[in-house]
Protein backbone atom coordinates (compact mmCIF):
# COMPACT_ATOMS: atom_id res chain seq x y z
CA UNK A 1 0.00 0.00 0.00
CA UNK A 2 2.65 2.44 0.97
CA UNK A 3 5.00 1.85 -2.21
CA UNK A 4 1.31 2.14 -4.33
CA UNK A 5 2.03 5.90 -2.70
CA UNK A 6 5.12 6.43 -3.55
CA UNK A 7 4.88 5.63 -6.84
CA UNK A 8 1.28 7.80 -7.34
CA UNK A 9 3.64 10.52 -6.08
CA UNK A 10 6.59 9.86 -8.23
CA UNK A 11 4.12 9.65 -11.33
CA UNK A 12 2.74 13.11 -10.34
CA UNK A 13 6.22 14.28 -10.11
CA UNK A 14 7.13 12.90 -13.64
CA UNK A 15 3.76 14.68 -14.97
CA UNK A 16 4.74 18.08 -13.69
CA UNK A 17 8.17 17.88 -14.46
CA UNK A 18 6.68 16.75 -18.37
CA UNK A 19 4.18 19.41 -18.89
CA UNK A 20 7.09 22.28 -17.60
CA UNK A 21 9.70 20.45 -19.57
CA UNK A 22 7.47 20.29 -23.03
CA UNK A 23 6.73 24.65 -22.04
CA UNK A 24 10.02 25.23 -21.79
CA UNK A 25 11.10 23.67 -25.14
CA UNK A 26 7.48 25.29 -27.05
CA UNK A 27 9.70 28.49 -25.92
CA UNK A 28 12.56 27.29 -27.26
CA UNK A 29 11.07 26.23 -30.52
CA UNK A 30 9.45 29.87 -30.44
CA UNK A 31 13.07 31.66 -30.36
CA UNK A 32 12.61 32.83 -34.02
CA UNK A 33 9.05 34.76 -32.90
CA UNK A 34 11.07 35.91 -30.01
CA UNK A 35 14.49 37.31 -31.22
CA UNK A 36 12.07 39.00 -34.17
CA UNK A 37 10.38 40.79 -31.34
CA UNK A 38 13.14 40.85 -28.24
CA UNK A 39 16.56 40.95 -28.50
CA UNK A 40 17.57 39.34 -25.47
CA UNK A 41 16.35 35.73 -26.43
CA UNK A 42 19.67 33.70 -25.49
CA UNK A 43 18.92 34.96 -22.11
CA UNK A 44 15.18 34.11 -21.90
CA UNK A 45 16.43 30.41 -23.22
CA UNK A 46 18.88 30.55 -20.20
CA UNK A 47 16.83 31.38 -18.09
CA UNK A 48 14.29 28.75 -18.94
CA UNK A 49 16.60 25.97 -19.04
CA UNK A 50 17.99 27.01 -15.87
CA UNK A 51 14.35 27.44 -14.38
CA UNK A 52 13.65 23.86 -15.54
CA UNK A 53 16.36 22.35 -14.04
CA UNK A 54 15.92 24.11 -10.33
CA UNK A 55 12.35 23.46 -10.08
CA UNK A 56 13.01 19.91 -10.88
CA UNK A 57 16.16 19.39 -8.69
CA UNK A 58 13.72 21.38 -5.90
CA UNK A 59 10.76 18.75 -6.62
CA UNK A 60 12.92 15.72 -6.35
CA UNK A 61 14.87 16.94 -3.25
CA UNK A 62 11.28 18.04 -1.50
CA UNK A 63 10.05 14.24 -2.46
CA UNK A 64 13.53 12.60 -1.06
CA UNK A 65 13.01 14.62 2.19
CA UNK A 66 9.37 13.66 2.76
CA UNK A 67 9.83 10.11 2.14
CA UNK A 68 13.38 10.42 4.45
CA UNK A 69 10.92 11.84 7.08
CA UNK A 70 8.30 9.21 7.21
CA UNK A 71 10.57 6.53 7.10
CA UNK A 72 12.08 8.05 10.53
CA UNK A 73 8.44 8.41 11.59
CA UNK A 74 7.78 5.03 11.11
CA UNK A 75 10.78 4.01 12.83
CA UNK A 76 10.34 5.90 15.61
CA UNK A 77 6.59 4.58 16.20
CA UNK A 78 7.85 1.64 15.99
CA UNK A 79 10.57 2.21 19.11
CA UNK A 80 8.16 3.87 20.99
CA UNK A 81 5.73 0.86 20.53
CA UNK A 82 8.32 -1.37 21.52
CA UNK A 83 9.61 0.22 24.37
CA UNK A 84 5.82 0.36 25.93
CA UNK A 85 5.77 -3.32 25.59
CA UNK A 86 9.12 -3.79 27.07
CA UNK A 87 7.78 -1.45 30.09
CA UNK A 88 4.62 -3.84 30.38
CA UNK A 89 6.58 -6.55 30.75
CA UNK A 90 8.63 -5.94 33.38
């Protein structure tokens, strides 16, 4: 049930990170519109490309951290659970 989860999540990820990937290249593919009408278009590609690649580095490290965090959670309910047994029994 729990890796069902994960992977819901990871497919979300992969979703978002598709639809802001396939914008980013529609701008790139653009460029000609652009540079006809702005001069600065190498920088508005940087920028894009650069954009792209933070918010999904960001997504992934957010996702790595949240599952970190309920592993810990898990383990600690765990100790705790066992440590109220070990107190019943003695």
């Amino acid at each position: 049930m729990k890796t069902d989860n994960k992977f819901k999540v990871l497919k979300m990820m992969a979703i978002v990170l598709f639809i802001v990937f396939i914008i980013s290249i529609i701008a790139l593919i653009l460029g000609d519109f652009f540079a006809a009408n702005i001069d600065v278009i190498g920088i508005r590609i940087a920028v894009l490309i650069v954009s792209f690649a933070s918010f999904g580095s960001s997504t992934l490290f957010s996702l790595l951290v949240y599952t970190h965090n309920k592993t810990v959670s898990t383990i600690n309910d765990d100790s705790n659970q066992r440590a109220e047994l070990f107190r019943e029994l003695q």
